[in-house]
Protein backbone atom coordinates (compact mmCIF):
# COMPACT_ATOMS: atom_id res chain seq x y z
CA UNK A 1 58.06 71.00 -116.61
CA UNK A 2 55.78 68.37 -116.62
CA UNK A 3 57.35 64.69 -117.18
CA UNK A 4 56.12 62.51 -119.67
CA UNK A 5 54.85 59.59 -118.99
CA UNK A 6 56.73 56.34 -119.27
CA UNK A 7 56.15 53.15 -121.02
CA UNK A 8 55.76 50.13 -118.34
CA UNK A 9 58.74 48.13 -118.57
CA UNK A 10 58.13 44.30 -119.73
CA UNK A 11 58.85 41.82 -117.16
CA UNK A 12 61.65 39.79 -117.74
CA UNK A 13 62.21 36.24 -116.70
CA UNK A 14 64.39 35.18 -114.36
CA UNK A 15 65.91 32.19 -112.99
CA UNK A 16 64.33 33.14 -109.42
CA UNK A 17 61.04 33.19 -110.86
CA UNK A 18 58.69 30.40 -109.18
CA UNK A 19 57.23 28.55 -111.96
CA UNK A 20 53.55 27.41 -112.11
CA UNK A 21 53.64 24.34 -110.44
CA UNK A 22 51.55 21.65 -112.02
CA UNK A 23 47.86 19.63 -110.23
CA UNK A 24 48.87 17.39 -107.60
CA UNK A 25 48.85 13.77 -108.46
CA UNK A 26 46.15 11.30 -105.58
CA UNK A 27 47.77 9.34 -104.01
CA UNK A 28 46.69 5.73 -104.27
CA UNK A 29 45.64 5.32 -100.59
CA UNK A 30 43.25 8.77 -101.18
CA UNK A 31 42.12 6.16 -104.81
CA UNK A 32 41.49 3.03 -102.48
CA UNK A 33 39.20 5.91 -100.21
CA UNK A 34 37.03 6.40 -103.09
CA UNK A 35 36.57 3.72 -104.70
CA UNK A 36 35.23 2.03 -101.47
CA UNK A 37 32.70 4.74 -101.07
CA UNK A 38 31.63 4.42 -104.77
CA UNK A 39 31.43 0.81 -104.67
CA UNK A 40 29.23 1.00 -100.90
CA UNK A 41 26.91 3.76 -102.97
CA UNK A 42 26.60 1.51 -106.16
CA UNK A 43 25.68 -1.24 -103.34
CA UNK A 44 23.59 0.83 -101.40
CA UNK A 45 21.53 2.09 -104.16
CA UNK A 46 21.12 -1.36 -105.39
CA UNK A 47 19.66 -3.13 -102.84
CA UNK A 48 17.50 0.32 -102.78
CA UNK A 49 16.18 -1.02 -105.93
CA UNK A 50 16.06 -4.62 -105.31
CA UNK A 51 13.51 -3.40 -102.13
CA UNK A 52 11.43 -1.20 -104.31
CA UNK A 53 11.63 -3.81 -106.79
CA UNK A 54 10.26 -6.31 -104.42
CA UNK A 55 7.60 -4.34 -102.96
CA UNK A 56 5.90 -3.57 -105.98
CA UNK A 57 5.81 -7.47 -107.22
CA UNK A 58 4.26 -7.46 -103.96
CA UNK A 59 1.82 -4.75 -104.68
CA UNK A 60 1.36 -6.34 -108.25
CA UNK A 61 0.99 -10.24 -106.95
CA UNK A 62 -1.57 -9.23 -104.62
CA UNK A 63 -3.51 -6.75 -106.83
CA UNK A 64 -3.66 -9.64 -109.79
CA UNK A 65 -4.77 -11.81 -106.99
CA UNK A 66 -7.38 -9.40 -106.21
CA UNK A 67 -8.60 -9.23 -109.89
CA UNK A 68 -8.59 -12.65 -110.57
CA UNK A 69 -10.56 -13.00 -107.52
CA UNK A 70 -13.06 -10.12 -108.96
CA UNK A 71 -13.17 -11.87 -111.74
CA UNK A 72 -13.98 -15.40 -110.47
CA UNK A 73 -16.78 -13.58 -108.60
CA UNK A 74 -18.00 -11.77 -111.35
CA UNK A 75 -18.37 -14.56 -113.79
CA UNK A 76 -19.75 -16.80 -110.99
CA UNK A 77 -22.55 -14.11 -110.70
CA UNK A 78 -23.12 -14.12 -114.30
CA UNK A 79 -23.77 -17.90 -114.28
CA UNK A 80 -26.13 -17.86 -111.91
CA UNK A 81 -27.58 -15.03 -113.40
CA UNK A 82 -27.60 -16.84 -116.89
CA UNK A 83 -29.01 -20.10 -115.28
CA UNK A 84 -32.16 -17.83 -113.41
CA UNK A 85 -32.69 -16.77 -116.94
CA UNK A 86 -33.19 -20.11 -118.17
CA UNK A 87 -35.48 -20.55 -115.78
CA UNK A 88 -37.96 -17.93 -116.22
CA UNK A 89 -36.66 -15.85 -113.51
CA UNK A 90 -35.49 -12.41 -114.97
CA UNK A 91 -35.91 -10.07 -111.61
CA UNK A 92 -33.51 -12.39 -110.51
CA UNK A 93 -31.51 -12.60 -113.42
CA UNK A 94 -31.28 -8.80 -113.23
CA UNK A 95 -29.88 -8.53 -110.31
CA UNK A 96 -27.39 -10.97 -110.62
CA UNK A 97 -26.72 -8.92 -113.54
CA UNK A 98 -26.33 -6.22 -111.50
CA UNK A 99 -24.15 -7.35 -108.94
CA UNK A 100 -21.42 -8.66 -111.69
CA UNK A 101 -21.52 -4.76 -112.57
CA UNK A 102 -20.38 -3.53 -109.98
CA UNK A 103 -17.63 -5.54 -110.22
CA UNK A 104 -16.60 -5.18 -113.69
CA UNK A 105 -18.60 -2.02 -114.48
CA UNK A 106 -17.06 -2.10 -117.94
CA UNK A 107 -17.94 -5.46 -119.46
CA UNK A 108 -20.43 -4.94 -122.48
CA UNK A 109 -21.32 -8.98 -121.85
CA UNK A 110 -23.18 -7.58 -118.70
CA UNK A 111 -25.00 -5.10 -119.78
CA UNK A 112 -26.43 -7.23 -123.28
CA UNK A 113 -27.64 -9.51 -120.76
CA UNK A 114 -28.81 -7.21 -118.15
CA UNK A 115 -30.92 -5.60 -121.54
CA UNK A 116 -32.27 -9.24 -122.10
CA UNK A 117 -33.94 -9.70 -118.91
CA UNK A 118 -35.33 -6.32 -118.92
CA UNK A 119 -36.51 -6.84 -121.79
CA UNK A 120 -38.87 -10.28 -120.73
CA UNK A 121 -39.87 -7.81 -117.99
CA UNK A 122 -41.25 -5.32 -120.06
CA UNK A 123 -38.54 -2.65 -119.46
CA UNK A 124 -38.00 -1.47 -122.46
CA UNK A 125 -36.11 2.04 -121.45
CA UNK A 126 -34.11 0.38 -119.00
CA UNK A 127 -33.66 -2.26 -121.75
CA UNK A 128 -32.18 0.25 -123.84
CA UNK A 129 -30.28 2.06 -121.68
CA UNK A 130 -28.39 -0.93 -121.02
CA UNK A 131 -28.22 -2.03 -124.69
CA UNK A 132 -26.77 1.48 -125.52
CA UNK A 133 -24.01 0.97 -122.65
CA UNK A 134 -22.62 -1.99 -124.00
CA UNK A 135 -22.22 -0.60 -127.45
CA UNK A 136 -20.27 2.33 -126.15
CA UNK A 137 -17.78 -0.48 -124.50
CA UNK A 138 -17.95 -2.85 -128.07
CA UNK A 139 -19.97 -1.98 -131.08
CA UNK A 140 -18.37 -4.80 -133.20
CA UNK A 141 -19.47 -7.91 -135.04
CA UNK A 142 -18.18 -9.57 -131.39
CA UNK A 143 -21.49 -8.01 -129.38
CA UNK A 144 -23.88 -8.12 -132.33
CA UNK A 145 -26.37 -9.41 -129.69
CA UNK A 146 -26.28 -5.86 -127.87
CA UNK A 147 -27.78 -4.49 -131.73
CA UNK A 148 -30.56 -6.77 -131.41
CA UNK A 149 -31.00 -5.81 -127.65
CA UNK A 150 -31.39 -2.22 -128.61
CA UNK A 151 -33.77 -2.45 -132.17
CA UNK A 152 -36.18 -4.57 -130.37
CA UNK A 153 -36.03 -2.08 -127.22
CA UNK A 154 -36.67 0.76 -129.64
CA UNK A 155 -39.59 -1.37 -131.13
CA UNK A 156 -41.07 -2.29 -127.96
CA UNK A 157 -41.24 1.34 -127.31
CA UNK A 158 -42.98 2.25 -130.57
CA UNK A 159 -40.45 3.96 -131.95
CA UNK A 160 -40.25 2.11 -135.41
CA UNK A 161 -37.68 3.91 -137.50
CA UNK A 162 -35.29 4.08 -135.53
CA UNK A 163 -35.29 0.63 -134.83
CA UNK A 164 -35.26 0.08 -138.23
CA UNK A 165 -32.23 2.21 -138.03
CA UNK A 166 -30.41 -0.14 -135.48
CA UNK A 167 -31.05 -3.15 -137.28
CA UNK A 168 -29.60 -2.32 -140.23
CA UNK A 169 -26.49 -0.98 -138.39
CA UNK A 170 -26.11 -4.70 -137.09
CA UNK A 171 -27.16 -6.23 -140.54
CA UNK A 172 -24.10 -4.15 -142.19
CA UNK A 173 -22.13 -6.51 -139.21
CA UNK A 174 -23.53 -9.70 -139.96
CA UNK A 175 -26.24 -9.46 -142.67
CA UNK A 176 -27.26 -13.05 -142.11
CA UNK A 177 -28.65 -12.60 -138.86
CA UNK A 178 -31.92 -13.71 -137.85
CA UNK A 179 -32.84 -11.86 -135.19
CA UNK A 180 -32.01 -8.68 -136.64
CA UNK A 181 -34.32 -9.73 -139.86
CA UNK A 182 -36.81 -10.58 -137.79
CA UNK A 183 -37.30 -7.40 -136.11
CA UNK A 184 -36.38 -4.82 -138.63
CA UNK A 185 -39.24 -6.55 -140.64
CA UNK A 186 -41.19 -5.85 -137.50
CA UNK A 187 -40.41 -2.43 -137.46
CA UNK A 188 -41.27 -1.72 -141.15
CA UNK A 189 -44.40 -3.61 -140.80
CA UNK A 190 -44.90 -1.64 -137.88
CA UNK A 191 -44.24 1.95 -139.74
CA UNK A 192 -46.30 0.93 -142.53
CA UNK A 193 -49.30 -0.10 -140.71
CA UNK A 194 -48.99 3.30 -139.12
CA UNK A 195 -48.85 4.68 -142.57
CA UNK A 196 -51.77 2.97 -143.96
CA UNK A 197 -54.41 2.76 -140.98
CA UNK A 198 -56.73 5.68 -140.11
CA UNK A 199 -59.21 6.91 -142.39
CA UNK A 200 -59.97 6.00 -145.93
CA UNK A 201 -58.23 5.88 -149.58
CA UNK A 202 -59.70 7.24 -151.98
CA UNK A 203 -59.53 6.86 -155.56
CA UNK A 204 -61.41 7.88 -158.82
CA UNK A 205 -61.44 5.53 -161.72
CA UNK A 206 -61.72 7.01 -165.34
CA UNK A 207 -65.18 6.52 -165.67
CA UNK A 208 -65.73 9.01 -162.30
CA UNK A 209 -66.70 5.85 -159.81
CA UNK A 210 -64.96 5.97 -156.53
CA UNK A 211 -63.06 3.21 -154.97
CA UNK A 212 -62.41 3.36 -151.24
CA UNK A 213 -60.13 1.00 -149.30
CA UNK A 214 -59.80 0.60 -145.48
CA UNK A 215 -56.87 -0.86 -144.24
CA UNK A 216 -56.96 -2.10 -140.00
CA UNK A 217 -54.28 -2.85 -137.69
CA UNK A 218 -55.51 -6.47 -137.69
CA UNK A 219 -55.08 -7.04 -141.24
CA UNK A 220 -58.44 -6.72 -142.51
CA UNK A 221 -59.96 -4.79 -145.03
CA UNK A 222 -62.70 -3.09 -146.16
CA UNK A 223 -63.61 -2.28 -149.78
CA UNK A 224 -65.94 -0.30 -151.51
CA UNK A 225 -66.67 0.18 -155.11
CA UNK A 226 -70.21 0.86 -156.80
CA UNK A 227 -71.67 0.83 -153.58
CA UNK A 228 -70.82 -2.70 -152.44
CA UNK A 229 -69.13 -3.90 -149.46
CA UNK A 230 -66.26 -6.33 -150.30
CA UNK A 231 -64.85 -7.50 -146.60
CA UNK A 232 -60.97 -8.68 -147.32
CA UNK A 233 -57.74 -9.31 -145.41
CA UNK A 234 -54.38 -8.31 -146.57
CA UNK A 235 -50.60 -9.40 -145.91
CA UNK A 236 -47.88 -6.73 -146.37
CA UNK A 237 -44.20 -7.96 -147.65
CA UNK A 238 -41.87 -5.18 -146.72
CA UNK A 239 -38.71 -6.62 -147.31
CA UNK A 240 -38.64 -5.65 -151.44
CA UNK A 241 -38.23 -2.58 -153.31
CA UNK A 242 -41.06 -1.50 -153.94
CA UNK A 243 -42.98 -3.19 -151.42
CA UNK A 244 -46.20 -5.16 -151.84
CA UNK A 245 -49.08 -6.18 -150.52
CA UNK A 246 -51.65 -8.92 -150.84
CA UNK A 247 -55.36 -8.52 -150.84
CA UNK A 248 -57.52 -11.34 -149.99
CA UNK A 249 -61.52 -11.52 -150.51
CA UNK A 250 -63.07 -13.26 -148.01
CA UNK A 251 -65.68 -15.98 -148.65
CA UNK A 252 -68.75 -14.07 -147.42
CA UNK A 253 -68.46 -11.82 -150.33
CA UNK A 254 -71.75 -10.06 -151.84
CA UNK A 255 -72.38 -11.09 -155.24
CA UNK A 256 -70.30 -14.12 -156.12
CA UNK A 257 -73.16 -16.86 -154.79
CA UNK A 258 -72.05 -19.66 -153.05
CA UNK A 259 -69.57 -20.03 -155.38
CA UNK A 260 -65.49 -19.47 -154.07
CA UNK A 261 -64.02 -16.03 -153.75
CA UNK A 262 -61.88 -14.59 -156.76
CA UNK A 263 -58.25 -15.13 -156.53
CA UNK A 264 -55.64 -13.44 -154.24
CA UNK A 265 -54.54 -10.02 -156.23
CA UNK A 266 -50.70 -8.53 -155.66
CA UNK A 267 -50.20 -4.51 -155.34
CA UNK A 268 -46.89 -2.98 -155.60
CA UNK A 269 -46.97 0.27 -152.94
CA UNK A 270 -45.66 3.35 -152.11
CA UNK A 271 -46.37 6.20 -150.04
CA UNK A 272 -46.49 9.72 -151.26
CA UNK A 273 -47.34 13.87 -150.66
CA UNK A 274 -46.32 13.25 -147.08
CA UNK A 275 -48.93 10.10 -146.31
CA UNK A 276 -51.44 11.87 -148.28
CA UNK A 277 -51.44 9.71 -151.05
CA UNK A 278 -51.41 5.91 -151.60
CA UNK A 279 -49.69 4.47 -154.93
CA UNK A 280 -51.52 1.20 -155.67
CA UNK A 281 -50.59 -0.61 -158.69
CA UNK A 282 -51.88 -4.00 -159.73
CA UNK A 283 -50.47 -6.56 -162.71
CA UNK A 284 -53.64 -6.59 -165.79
CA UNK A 285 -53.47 -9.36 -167.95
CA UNK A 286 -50.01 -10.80 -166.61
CA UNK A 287 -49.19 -12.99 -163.53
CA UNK A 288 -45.92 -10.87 -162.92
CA UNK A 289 -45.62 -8.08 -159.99
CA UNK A 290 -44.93 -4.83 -161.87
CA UNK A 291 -42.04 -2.66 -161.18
CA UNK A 292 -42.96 0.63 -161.18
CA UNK A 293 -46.14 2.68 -160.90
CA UNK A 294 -47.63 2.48 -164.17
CA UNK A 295 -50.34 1.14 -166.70
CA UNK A 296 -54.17 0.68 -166.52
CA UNK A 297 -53.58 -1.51 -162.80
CA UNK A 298 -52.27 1.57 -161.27
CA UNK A 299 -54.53 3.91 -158.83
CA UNK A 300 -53.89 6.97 -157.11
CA UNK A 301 -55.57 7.10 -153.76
CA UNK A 302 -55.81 10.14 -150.97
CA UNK A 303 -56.27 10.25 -147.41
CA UNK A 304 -59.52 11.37 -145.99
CA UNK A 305 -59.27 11.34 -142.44
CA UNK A 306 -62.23 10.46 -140.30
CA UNK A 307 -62.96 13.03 -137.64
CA UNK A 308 -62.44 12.04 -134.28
CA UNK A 309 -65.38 10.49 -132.31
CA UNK A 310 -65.89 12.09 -129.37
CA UNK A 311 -65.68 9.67 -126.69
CA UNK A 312 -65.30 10.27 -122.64
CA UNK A 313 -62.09 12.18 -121.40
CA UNK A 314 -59.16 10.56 -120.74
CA UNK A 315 -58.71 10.96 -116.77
CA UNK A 316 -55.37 12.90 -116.01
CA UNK A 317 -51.67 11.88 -115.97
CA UNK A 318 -51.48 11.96 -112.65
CA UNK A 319 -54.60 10.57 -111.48
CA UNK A 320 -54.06 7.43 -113.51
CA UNK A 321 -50.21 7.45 -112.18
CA UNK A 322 -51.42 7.08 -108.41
CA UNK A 323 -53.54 4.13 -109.51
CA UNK A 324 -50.61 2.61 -111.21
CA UNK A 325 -48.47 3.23 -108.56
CA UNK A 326 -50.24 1.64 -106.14
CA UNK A 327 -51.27 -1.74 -107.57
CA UNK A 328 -47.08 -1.79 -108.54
CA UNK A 329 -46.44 -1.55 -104.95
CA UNK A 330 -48.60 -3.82 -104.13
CA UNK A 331 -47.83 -6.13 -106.69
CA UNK A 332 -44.13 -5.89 -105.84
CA UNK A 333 -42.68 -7.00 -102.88
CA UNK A 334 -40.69 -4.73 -100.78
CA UNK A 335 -37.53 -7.00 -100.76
CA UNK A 336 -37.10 -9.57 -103.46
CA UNK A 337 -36.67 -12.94 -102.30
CA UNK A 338 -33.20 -14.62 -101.59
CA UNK A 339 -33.38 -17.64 -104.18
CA UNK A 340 -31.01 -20.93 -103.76
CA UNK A 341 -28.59 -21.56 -106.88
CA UNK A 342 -31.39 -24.08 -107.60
CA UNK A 343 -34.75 -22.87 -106.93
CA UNK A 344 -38.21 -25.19 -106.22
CA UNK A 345 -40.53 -25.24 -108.59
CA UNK A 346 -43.16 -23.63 -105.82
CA UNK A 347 -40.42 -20.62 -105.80
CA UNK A 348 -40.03 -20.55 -110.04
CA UNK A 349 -43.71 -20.30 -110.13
CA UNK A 350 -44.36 -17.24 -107.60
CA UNK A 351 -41.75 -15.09 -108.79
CA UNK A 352 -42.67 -15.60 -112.58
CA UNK A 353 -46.58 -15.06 -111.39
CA UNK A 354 -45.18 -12.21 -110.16
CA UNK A 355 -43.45 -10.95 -112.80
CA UNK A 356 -46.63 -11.62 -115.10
CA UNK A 357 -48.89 -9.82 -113.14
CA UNK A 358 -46.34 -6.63 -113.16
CA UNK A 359 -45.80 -6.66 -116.69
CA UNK A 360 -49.72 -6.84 -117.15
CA UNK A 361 -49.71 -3.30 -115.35
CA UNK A 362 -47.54 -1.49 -117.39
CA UNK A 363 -49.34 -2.92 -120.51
CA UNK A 364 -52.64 -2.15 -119.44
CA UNK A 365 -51.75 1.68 -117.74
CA UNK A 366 -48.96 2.35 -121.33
CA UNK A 367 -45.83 3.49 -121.39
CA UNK A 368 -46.72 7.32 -120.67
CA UNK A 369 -47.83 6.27 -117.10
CA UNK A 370 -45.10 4.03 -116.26
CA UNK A 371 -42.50 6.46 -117.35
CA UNK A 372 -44.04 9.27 -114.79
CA UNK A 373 -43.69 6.58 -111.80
CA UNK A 374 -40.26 6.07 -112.75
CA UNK A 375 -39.96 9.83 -112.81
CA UNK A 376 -41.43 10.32 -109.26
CA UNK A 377 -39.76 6.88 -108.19
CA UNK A 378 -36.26 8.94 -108.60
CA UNK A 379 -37.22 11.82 -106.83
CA UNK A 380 -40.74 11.41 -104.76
CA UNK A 381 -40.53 15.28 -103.28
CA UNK A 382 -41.98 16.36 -106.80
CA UNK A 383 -45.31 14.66 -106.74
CA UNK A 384 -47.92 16.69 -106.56
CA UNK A 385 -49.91 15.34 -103.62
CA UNK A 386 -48.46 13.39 -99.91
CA UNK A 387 -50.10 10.14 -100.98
CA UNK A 388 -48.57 10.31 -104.34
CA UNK A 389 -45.09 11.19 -102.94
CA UNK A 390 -45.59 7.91 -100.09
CA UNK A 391 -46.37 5.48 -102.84
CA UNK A 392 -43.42 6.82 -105.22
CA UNK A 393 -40.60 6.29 -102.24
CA UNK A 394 -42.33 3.18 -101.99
CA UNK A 395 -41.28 2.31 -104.99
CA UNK A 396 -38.15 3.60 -104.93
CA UNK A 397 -37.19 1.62 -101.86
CA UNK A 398 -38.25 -1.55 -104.07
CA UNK A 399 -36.02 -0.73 -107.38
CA UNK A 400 -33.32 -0.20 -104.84
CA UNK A 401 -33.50 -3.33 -103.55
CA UNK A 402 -33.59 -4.83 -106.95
CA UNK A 403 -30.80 -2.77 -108.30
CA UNK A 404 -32.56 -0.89 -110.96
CA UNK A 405 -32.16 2.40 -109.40
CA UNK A 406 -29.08 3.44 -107.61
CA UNK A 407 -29.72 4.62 -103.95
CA UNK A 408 -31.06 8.22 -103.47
CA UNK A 409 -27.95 11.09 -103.06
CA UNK A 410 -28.07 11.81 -99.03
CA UNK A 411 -28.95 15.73 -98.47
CA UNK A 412 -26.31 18.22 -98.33
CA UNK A 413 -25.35 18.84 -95.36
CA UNK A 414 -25.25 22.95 -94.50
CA UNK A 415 -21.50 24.36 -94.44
CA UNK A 416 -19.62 25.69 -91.75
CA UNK A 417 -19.38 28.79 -93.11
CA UNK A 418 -23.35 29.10 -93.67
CA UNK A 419 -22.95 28.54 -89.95
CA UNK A 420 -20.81 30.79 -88.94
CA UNK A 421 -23.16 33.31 -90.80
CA UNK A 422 -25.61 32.16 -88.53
CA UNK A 423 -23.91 32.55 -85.43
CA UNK A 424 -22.80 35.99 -86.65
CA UNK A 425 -26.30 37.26 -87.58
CA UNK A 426 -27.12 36.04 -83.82
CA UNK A 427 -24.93 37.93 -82.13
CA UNK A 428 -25.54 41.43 -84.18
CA UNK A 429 -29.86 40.77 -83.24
CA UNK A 430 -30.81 42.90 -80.44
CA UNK A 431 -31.21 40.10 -78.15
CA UNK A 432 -27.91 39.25 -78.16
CA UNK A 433 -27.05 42.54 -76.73
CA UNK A 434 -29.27 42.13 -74.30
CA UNK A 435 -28.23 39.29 -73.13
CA UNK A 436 -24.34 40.16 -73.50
CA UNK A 437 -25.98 43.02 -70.76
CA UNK A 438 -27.16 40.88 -68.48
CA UNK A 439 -24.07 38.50 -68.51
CA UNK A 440 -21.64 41.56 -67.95
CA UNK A 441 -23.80 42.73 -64.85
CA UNK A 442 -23.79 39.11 -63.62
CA UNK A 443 -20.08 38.73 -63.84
CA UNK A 444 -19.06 42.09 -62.04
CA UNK A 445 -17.87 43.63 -65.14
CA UNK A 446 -20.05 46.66 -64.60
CA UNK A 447 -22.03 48.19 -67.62
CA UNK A 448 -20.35 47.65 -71.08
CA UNK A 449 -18.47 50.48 -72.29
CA UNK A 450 -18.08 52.12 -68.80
């Protein structure tokens, strides 16, 4: 039969049974052991840190040294720089400028003042470039200067509003300033001449007469009602809302005798229709300025535009950029001169003749023209003809010098790989099997493939 299976039998203790004996205890010779090596680790790691420790206070003395030094040399440069600008000498001024840059490309200081002598040499775009930089780096109440810098860049460049735009930004700074006032009131004079030259305003009073007013960049004037002349000159004041203008009769008038003109007469302004219309409006019967457009002083004038007159064509972009080109070059020497901390007077007075007679160039060729040098000044292999191209590297070569360009990129050199194609497309050409022939004949290896 088949047995059952039995239970397992529980283990019984016994005396003989070996216990479970408990961790052994260090002894305190094995303690001594380690605490030796832990206290030679704890030493060993700290004069591990005391080294490290010491070499970068090392590191730290000598780079603070290094920056105080850079900074010793860059404010020296700006002092000379500051003290060439004193005396009339902005190339010079630039460059030292320039050379503080590169030290400290980030100081906003710099590049204000770097705008400021580019600015007395008639380089308005680098002028504003530079201006722009050094708000980037501090547009606060602190470099209010680099505002001013920029709105009269922006003017010089005949772009009115926007300047404008910049000068109020820095008025919301500082409203007081007087620099800022000054040329914002520029610029809106500027605009508004632009508005109210070219052609003639024309208005119809009730009784179907015409009036027609002529406004010139020069301020003067030219009326005509009933079929009179009346010559006049006018002053704008731009800074009120709504602006106003004064008209003045001149002396010479037709019909008052020898006796004195009329008084002057006040006009409130305002542009409307897109420039198409002219809002005059003058005070009757009261000495007061009106307010608003209104009452039997007030005239509605429109623009009739005179057509063109068809003088000689303007010779082309190009052709007028060579010419430029080369009286700059010539007018500019290749290397600018190495002045003393203290220049003569004989020095002072050729390099500001010099400057004169380059800024007369770019006023009397425009901004268009200069701006296409500077274009083929950067990169001379897009001019159109070889003489053009030689005269543009000529002038790059002298804004290198002076630091207004950075040096031309050298050429990419051609890859290895681009070389290995090379080689490669070498040896598949027929004539590299031909000569692979010939050299295996030569060397006694019989014909290839044999």
């Amino acid at each position: 039969r088949p047995q059952r299976a039995r239970p397992p039998r529980m283990l019984q203790s016994c005396a003989c049974a070996d216990p479970i004996s408990p961790p052994r205890q260090p002894t305190a010779s094995a303690m001594a052991v380690d605490q030796e090596e832990l206290q030679e680790q704890q030493e060993a790691e700290e004069k591990e840190r005391a080294a490290e420790y010491l070499d970068f206070r090392r590191k730290f003395d000598q780079m603070k040294s290094d920056h105080e030094g850079q900074l010793a040399n860059c404010e020296k440069l700006k002092q000379q720089g500051n003290n060439f600008f004193k005396l009339g000498l902005f190339s010079q001024a630039s460059m030292m400028y320039s050379e503080a840059l590169e030290l400290q490309p980030e100081n906003a200081v710099l590049y204000c003042n770097r705008a400021m002598a580019y600015l007395k040499q008639d380089m308005a775009h680098e002028a504003l470039e530079d201006s722009q930089r050094s708000l980037d780096i501090d547009s606060s109440v602190g470099n209010i200067k680099a505002f001013w810098r920029k709105s009269q860049s922006l003017y010089d460049l005949d772009r009115f509003a926007e300047s404008e735009d910049v000068a109020d930004e820095g008025l919301a700074l500082q409203p007081g300033n007087q620099h800022l006032n000054r040329v914002r009131r520029k610029a809106r004079e500027a605009t508004t001449m632009r508005r109210l030259c070219g052609g003639e305003w024309v208005a119809k009073m009730e009784n179907g007469v015409e009036k027609r007013y002529t406004f010139d960049a020069d301020g003067s004037m030219k009326i005509n009602v009933f079929g009179h002349f009346v010559p006049a000159a006018f002053e704008l004041s731009v800074e009120g809302n709504p602006r106003s203008l004064v008209v003045k009769m001149k002396a010479e008038v037709v019909g008052f005798g020898n006796g004195p003109p009329p008084p002057p007469r006040p006009y409130i302004f305002d542009f409307r229709d897109n420039d198409k219309e002219l809002w005059l409006c003058t005070p009757i019967g009261t000495d007061e300025l009106p307010t608003t457009f209104e009452g039997p002083g007030f005239d509605r004038f429109r623009r009739e535009v005179e057509p063109e007159a068809n003088g000689e064509p303007e010779e082309p972009l190009d052709t007028r950029c060579e010419a430029y080109l080369r009286e700059l070059v010539e007018a500019m020497p290749l290397l600018p001169p190495q002045l003393p901390e203290t220049p003569s007077e004989q020095e002072i007075c050729r390099e500001t003749m010099i400057t004169e007679r380059i800024s007369q160039l770019k006023r009397r060729f425009g901004v268009e023209v200069h701006l296409r040098a500077v274009e083929l000044a950067k990169a001379p292999k897009l001019a159109p003809t070889p003489a053009m191209a030689e005269l543009a590297l000529q002038l790059q070569q002298r804004f290198v010098a002076r630091k207004i360009m950075a040096p031309p990129a050298p050429e990419p050199v051609a890859p290895p790989q681009e070389k290995a194609t090379e080689v490669a497309a070498l040896a598949a050409s027929p004539a590299a099997g031909c000569l692979g022939f010939i050299a295996s004949l030569c060397c006694g290896g019989g014909v290839p493939g044999k």
